[in-house]
C-alpha atoms as a PDB file:
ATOM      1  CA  UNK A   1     195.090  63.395  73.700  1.00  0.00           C
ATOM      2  CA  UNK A   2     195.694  60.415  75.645  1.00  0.00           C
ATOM      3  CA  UNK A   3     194.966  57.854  72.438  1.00  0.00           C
ATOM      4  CA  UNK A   4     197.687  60.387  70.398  1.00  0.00           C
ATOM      5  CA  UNK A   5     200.175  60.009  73.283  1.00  0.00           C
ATOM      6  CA  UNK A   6     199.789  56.261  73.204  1.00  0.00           C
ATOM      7  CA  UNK A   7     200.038  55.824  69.580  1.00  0.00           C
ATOM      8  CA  UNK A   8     203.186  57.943  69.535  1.00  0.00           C
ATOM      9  CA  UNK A   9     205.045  55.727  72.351  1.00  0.00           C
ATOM     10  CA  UNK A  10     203.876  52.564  70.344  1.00  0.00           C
ATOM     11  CA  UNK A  11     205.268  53.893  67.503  1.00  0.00           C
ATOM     12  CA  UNK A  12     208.967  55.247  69.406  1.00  0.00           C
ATOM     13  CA  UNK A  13     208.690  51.684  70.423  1.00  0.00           C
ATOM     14  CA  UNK A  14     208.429  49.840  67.466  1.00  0.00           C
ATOM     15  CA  UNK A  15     210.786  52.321  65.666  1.00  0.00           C
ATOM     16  CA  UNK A  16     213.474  51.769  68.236  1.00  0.00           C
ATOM     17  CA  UNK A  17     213.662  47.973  67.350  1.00  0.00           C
ATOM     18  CA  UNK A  18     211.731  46.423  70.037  1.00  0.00           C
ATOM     19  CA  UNK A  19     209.423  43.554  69.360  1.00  0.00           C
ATOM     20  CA  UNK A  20     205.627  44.589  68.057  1.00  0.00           C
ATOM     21  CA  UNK A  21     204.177  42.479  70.992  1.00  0.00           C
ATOM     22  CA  UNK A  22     205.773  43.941  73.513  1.00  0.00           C
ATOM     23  CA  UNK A  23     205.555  47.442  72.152  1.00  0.00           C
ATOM     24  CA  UNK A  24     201.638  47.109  71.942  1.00  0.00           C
ATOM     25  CA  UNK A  25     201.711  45.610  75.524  1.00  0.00           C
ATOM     26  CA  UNK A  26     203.612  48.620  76.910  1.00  0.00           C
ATOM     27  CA  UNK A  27     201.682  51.150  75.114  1.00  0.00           C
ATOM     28  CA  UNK A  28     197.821  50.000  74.628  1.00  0.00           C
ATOM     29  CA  UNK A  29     197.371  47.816  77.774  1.00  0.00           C
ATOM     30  CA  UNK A  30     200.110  49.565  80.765  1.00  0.00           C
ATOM     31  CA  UNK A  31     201.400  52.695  79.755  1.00  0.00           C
ATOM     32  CA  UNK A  32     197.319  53.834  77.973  1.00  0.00           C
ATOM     33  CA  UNK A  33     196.845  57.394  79.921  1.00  0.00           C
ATOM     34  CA  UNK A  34     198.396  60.547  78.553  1.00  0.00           C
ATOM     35  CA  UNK A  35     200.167  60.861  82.359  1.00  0.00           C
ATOM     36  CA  UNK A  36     201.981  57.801  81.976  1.00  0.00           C
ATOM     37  CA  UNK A  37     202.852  57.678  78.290  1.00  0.00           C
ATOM     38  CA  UNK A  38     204.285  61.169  78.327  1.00  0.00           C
ATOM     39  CA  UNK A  39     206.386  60.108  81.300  1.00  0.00           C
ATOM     40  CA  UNK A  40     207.508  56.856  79.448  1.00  0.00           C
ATOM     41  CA  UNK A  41     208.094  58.870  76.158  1.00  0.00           C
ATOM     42  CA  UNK A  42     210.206  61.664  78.055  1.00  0.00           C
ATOM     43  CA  UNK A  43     212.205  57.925  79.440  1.00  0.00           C
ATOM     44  CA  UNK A  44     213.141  56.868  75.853  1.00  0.00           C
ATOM     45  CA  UNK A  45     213.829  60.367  74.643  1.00  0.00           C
ATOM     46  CA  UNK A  46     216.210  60.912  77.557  1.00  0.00           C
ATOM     47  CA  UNK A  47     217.970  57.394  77.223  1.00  0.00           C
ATOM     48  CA  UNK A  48     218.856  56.407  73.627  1.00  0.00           C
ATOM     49  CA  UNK A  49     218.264  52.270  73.051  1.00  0.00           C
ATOM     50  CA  UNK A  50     217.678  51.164  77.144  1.00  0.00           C
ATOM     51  CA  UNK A  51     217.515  47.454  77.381  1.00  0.00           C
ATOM     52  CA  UNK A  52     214.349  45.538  77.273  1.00  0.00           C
ATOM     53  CA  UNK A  53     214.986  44.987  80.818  1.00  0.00           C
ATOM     54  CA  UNK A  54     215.761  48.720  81.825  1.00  0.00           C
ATOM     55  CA  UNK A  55     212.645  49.526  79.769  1.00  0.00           C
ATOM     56  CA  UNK A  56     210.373  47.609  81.387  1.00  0.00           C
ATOM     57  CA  UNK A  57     212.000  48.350  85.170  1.00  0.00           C
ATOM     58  CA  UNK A  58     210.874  51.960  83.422  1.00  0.00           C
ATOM     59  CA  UNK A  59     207.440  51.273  82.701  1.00  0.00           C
ATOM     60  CA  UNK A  60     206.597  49.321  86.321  1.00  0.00           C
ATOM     61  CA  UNK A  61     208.645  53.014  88.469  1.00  0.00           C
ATOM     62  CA  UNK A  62     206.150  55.057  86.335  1.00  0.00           C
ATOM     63  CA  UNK A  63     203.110  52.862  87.472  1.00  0.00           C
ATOM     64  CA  UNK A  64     204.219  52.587  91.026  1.00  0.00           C
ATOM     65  CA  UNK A  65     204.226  56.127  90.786  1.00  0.00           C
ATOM     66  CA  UNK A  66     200.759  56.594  89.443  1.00  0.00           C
ATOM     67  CA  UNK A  67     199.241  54.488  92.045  1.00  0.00           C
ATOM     68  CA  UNK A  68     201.059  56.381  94.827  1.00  0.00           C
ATOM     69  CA  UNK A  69     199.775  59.155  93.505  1.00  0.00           C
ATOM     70  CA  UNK A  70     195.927  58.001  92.609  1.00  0.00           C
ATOM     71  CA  UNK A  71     196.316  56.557  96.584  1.00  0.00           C
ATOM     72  CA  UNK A  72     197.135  60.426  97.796  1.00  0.00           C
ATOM     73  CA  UNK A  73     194.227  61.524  95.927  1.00  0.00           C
ATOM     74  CA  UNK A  74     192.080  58.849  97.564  1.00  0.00           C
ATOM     75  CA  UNK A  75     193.527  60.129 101.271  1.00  0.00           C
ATOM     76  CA  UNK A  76     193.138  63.438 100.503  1.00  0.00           C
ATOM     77  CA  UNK A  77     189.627  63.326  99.924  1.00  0.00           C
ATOM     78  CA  UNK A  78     188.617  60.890 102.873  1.00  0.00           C
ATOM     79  CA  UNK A  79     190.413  63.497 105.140  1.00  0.00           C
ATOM     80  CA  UNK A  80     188.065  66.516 103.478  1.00  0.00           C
ATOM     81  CA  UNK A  81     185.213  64.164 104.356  1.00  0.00           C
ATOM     82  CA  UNK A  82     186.136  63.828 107.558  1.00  0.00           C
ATOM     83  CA  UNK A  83     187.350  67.527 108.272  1.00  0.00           C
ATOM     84  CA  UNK A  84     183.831  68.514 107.318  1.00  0.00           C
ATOM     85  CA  UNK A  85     182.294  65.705 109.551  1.00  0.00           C
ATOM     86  CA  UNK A  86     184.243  67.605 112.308  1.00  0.00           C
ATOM     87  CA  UNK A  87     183.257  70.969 111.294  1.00  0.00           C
ATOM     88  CA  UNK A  88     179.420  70.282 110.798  1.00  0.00           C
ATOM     89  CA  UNK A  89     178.419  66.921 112.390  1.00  0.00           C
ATOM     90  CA  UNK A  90     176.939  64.060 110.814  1.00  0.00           C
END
């Protein structure tokens, strides 16, 4: 699903008018999981032509947001550790 996802936002890309080397570097090397190329994709269908600028401002919110959220994961599963430490000793 992911791959499809990622071959449909290079293709919005490209069909939008945006250069084919900056389309392929947004889709296939930043914006490559299905959680961040649907949020990308629901970006462009929301805001007609945004500015290269606005598009890649776009793309880096979306990956700040994925690594916030990867990080909460990450803290949420060193606490569980812990807890049980706590609960049943090393």
């Amino acid at each position: 699903m992911a791959l499809e996802r990622t071959e449909e936002l290079y293709r919005l890309l490209v069909e939008r008018g945006y250069p084919e080397e900056l389309c392929a570097e947004i889709a296939y090397k930043h914006m490559n999981t299905d959680y961040t190329a649907t949020r990308m994709l629901g970006y462009l269908y929301r805001v007609s032509n945004p500015k290269i600028k606005d598009l890649v401002d776009e793309m880096l919110a979306i990956l700040s947001d994925r690594d916030q959220l990867v990080q909460k994961k990450e803290l949420e599963r060193a606490q569980a550790v812990i807890n049980e430490i706590y609960r049943n000793g090393l």
